[in-house]
N, C-alpha and C. Protein backbone atom coordinates (compact mmCIF):
# COMPACT_ATOMS: atom_id res chain seq x y z
N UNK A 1 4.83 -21.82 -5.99
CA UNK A 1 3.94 -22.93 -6.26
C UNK A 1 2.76 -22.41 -7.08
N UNK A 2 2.60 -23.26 -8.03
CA UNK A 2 1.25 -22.79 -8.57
C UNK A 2 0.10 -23.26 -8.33
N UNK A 3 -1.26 -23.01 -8.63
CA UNK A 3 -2.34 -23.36 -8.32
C UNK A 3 -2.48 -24.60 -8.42
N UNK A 4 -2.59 -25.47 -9.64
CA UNK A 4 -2.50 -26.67 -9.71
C UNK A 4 -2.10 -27.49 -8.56
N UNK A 5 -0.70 -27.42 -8.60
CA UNK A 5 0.10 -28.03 -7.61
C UNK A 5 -0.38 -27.84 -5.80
N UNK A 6 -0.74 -26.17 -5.76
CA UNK A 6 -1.54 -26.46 -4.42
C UNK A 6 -2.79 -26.92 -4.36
N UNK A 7 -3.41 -27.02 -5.47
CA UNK A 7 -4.78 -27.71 -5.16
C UNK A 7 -4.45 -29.21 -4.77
N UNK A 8 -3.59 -29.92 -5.67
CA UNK A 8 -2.86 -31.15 -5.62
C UNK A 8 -2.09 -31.47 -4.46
N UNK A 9 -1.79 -30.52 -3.51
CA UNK A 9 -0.54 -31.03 -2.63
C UNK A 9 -1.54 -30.18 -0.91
N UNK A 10 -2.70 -29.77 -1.05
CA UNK A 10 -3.50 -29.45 0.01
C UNK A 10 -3.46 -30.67 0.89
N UNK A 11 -4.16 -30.10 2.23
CA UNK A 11 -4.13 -31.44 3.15
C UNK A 11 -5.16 -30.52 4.31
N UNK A 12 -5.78 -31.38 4.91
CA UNK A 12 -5.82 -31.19 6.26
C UNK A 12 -5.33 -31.07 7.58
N UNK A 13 -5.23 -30.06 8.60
CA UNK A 13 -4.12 -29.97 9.57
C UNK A 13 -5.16 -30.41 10.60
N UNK A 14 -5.16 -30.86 11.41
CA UNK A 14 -6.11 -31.35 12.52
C UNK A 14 -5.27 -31.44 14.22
N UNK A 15 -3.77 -31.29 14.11
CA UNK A 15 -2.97 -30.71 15.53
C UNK A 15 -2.56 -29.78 14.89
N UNK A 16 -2.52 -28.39 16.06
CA UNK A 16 -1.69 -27.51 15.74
C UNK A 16 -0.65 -27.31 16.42
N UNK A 17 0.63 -26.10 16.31
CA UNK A 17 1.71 -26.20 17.15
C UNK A 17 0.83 -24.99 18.02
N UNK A 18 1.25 -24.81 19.49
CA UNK A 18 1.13 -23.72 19.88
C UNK A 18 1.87 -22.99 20.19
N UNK A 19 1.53 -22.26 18.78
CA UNK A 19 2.93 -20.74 19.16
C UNK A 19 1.78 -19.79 18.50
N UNK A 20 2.13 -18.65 18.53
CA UNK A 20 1.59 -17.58 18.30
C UNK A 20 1.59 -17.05 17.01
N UNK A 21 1.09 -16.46 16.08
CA UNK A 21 0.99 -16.34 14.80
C UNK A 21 1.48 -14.51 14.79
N UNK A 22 2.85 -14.22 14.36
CA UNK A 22 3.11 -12.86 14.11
C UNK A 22 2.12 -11.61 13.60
N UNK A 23 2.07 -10.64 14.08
CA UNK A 23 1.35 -9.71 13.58
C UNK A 23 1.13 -9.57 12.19
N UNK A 24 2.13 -9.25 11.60
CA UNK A 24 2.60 -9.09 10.61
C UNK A 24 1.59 -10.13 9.29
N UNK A 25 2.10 -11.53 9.78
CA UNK A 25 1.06 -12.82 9.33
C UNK A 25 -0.59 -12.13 9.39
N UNK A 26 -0.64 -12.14 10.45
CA UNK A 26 -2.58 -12.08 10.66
C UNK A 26 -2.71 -11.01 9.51
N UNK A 27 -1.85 -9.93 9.52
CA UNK A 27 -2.53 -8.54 8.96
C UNK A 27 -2.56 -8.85 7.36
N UNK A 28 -1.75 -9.73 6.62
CA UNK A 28 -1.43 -9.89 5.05
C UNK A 28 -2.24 -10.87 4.76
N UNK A 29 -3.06 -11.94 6.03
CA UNK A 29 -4.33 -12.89 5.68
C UNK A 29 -5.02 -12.06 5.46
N UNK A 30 -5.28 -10.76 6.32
CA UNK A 30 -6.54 -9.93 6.45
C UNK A 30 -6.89 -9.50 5.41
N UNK A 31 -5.51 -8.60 5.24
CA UNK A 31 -5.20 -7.77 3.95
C UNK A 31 -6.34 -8.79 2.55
N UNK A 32 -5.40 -9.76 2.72
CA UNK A 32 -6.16 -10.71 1.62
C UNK A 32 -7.30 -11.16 1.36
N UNK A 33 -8.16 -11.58 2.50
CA UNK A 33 -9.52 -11.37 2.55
C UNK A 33 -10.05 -10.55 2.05
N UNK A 34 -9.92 -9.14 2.84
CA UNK A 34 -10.19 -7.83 2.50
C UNK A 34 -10.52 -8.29 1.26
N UNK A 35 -9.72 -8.40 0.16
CA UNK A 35 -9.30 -8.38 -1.54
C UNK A 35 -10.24 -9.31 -2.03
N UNK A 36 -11.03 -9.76 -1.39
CA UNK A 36 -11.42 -11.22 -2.21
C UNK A 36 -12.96 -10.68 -2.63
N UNK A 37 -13.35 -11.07 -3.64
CA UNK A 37 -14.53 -10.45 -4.33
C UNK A 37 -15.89 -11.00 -3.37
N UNK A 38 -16.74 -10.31 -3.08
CA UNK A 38 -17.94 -10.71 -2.81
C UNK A 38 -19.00 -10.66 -3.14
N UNK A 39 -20.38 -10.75 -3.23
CA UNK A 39 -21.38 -10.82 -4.06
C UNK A 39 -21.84 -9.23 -3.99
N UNK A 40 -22.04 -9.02 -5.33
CA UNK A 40 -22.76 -7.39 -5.69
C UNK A 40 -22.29 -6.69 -4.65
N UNK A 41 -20.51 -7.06 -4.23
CA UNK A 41 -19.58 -6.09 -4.16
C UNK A 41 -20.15 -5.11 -2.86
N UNK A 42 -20.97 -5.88 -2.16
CA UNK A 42 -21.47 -5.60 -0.69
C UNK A 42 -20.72 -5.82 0.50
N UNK A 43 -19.53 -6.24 0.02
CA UNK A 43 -18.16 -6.44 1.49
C UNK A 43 -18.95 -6.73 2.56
N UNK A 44 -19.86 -7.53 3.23
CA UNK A 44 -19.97 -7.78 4.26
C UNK A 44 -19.35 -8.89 5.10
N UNK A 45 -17.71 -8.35 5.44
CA UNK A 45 -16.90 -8.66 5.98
C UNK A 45 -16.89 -8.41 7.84
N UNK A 46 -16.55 -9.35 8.14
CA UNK A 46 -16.59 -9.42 10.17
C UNK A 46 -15.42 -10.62 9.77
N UNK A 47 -14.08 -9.93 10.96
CA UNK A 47 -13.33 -10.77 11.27
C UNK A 47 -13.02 -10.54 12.46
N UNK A 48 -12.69 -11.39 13.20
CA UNK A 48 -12.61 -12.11 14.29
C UNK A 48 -11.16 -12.71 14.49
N UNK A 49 -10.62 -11.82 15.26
CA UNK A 49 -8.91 -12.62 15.71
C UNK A 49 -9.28 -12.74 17.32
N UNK A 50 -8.83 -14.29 17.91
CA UNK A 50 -8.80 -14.86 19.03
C UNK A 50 -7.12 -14.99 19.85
N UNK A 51 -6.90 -14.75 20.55
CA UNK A 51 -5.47 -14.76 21.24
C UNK A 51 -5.97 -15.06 22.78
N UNK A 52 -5.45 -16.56 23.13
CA UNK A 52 -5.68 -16.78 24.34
C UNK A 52 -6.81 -18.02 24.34
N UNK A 53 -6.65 -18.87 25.60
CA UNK A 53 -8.09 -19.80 25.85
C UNK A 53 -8.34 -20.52 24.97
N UNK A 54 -8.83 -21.31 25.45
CA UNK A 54 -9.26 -22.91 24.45
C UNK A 54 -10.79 -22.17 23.79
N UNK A 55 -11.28 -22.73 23.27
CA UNK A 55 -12.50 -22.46 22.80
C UNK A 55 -13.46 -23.49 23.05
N UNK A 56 -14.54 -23.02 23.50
CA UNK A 56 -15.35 -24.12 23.85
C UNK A 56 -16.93 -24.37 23.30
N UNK A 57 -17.67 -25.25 23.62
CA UNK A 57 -18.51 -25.26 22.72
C UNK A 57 -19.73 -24.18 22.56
N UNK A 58 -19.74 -23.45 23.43
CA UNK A 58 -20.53 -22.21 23.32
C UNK A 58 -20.34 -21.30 22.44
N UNK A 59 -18.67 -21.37 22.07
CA UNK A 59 -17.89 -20.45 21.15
C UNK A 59 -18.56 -20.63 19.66
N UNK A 60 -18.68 -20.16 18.64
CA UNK A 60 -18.56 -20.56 17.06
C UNK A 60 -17.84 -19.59 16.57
């Protein structure tokens, strides 16, 4: 798919399924983040993987 077309064919997900998201998955989002340019190249990157429990409003 190309860009166009996913800008064009995006959506909002608002239920999710609950299943678990493979290792493998999380690490090639990460990976990708990682990659993504940031301002004057200061990486101030914090990620945060959750497994388990609802989240509640104390959470952000």
């Amino acid at each position: 798919m190309d860009l166009t077309n996913a800008i064009k064919q995006r959506r909002s997900i608002r239920r999710y399924n609950n299943t678990a998201v493979e290792d493998d998955k999380i690490i090639e989002i990460l990976n990708a983040a990682r990659l993504a340019p940031s301002a004057k190249n200061r990486q101030p990157w914090k990620f945060h993987i959750s497994r388990g429990g609802e989240k509640t409003k104390s959470q952000r």
